[in-house]
Protein backbone atom coordinates (compact mmCIF):
# COMPACT_ATOMS: atom_id res chain seq x y z
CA UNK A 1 -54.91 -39.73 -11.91
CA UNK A 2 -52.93 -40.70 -14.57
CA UNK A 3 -51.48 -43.74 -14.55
CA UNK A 4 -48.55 -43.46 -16.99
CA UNK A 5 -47.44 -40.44 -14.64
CA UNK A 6 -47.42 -42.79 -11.74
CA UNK A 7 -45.07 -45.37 -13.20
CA UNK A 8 -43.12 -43.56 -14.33
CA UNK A 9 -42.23 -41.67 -10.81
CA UNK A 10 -41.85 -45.24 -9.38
CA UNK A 11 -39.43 -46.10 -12.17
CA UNK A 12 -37.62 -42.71 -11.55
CA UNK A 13 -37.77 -43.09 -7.75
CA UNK A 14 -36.61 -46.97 -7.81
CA UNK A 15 -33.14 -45.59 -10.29
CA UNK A 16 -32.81 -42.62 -7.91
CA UNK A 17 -32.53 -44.87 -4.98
CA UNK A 18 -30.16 -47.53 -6.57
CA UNK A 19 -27.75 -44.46 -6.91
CA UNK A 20 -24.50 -44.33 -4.52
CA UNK A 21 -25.56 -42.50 -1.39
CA UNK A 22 -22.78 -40.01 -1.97
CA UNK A 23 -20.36 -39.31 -4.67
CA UNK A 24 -18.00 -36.50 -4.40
CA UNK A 25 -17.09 -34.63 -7.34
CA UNK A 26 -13.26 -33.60 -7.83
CA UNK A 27 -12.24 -30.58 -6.32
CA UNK A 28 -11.53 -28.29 -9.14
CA UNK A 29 -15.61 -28.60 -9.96
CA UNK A 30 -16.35 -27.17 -6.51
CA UNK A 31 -13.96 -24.35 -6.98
CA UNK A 32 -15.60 -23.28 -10.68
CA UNK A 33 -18.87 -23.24 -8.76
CA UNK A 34 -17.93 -21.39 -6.02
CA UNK A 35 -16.27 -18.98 -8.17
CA UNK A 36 -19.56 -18.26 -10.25
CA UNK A 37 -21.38 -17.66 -6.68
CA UNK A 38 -22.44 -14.43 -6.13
CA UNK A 39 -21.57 -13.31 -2.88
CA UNK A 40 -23.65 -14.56 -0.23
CA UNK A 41 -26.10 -12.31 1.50
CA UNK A 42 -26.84 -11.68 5.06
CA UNK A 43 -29.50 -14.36 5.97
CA UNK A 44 -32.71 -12.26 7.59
CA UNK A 45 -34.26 -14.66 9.90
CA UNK A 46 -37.76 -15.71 9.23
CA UNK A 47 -40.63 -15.39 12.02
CA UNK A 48 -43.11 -17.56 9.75
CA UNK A 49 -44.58 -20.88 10.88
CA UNK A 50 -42.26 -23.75 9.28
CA UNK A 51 -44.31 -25.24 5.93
CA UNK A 52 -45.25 -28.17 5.10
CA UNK A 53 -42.29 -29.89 3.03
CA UNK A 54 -42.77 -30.22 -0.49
CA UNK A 55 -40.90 -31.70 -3.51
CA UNK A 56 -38.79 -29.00 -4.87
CA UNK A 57 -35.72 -29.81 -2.98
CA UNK A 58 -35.55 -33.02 -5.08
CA UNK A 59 -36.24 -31.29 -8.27
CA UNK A 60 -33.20 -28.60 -7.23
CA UNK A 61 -30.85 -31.73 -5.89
CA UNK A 62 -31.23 -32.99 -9.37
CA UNK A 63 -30.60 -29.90 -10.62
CA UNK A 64 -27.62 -29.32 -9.36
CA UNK A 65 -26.58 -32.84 -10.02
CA UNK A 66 -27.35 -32.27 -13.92
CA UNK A 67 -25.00 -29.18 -13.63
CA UNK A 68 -22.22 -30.73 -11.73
CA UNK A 69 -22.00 -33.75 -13.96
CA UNK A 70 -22.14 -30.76 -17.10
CA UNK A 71 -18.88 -29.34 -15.35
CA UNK A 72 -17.57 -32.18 -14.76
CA UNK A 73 -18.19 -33.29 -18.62
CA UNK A 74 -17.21 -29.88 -20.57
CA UNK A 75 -14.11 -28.19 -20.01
CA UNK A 76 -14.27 -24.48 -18.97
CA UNK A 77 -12.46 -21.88 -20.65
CA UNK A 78 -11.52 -18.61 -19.30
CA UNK A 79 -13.15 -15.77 -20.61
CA UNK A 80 -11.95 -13.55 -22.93
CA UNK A 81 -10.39 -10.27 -21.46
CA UNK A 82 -12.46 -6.88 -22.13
CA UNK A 83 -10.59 -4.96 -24.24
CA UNK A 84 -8.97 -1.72 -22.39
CA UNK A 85 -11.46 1.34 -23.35
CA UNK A 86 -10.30 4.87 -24.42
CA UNK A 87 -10.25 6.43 -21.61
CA UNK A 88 -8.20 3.52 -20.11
CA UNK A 89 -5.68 3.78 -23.45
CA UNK A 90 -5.06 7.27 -22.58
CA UNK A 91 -4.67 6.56 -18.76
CA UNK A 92 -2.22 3.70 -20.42
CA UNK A 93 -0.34 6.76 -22.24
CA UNK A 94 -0.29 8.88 -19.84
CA UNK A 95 1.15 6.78 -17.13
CA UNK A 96 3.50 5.70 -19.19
CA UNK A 97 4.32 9.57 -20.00
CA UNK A 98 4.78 9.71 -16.19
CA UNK A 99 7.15 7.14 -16.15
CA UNK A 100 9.75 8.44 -18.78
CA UNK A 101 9.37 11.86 -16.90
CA UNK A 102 10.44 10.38 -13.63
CA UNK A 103 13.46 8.21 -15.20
CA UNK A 104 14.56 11.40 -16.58
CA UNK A 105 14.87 12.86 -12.99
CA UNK A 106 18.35 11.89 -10.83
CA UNK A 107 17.44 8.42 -9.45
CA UNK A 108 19.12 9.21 -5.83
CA UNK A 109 17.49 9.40 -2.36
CA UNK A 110 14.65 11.70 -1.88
CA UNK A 111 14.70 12.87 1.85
CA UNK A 112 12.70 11.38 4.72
CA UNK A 113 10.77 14.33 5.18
CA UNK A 114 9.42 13.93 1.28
CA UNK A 115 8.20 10.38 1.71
CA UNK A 116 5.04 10.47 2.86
CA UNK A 117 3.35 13.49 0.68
CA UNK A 118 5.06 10.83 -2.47
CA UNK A 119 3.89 7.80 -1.29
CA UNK A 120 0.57 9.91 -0.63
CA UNK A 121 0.50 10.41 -4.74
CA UNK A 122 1.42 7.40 -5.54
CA UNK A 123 -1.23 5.68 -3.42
CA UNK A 124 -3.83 8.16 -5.32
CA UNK A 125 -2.41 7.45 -8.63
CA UNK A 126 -3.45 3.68 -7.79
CA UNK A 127 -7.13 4.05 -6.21
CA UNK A 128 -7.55 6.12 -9.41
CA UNK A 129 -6.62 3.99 -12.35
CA UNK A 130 -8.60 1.38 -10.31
CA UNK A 131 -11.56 3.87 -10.45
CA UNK A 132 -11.21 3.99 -14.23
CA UNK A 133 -11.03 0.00 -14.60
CA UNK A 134 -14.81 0.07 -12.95
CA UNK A 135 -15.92 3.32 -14.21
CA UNK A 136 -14.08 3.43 -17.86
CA UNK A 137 -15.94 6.67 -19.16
CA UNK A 138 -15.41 9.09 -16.64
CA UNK A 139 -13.47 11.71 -17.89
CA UNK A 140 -13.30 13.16 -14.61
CA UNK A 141 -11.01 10.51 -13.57
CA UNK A 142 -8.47 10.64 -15.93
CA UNK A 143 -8.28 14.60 -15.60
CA UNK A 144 -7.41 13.45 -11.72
CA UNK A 145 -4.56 11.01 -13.10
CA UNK A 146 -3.01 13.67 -14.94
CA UNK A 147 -3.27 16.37 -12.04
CA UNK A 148 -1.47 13.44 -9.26
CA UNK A 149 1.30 12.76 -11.46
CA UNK A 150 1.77 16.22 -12.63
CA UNK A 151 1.81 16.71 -8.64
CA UNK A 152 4.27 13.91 -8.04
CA UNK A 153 6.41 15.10 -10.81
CA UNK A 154 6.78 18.91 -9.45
CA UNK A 155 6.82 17.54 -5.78
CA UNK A 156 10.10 15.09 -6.93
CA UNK A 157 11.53 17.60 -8.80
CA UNK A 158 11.21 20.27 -5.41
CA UNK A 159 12.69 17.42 -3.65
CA UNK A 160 15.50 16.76 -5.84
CA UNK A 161 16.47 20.15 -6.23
CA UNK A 162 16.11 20.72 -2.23
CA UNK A 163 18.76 17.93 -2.07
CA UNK A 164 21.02 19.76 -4.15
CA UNK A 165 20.73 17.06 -6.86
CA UNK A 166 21.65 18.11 -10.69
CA UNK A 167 18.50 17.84 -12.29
């Protein structure tokens, strides 16, 4: 056995024990590590005997000390937001299309009985451009934004002219 090795875990060991017995770190550190958590997985419970305990739980304590005092010492920065893709550009477009089509139609009440089957499109309209944030090349998607507002355009437009509203 070596003994260099040996004093110097007694001189680590006599420093880690003349160390507070708990120091809290400020809050904001907790919430930066919690928010680069991933999310936490069902535990499975474990049938094996318990093992003998070993070292390692010192080695990760200090660790995760080293890493909270790095927080703690460098400032975070947020990162950098992706930049939109095509196919998101032309979902941009053709929203926005969609929009200045549905100004140019008579801004009074729709019926009742129209509601639902708009707020219906609308809802789709959302779930899809979210779709195309997490899947941006899927040209299939934006095909499906153009065909919902080209819906909720003709279905406004049959509403407004049921309602006897100049169009």
């Amino acid at each position: 056995m070596n003994n260099d090795n040996t004093d110097i875990d007694t001189h680590l060991r006599a420093r880690l024990r003349a160390l507070p017995a708990e120091r809290l770190p400020p809050a904001q550190a907790w919430q930066r590590i919690a928010a680069q958590l991933p999310p936490r997985v069902a535990e499975v419970p474990n049938s094996a005997p318990p093992r003998r305990a070993r070292r390692w739980p010192l080695r990760i304590g200090l660790g995760l000390a080293a890493a909270l005092a790095v927080l703690m010492v460098v400032p975070t920065s947020t990162p950098p937001t992706p930049r939109p893709s095509p196919l998101q550009r032309q979902a941009d477009v053709i929203a926005a299309e969609y929009q200045q089509a549905m100004a140019s139609l008579p801004s009074a009440q729709i019926g009742a009985d129209w509601q639902p089957a708009l707020h219906e499109l609308d809802s789709s309209a959302v779930y899809i451009r979210a779709a195309i944030a997490e899947n941006p090349r899927s040209g299939y998607l934006l095909t499906q934004l153009q065909r919902t507002y080209a819906l909720r355009l003709e279905l406004t437009q049959q509403a407004v002219n049921a309602a006897g509203l100049p169009s």
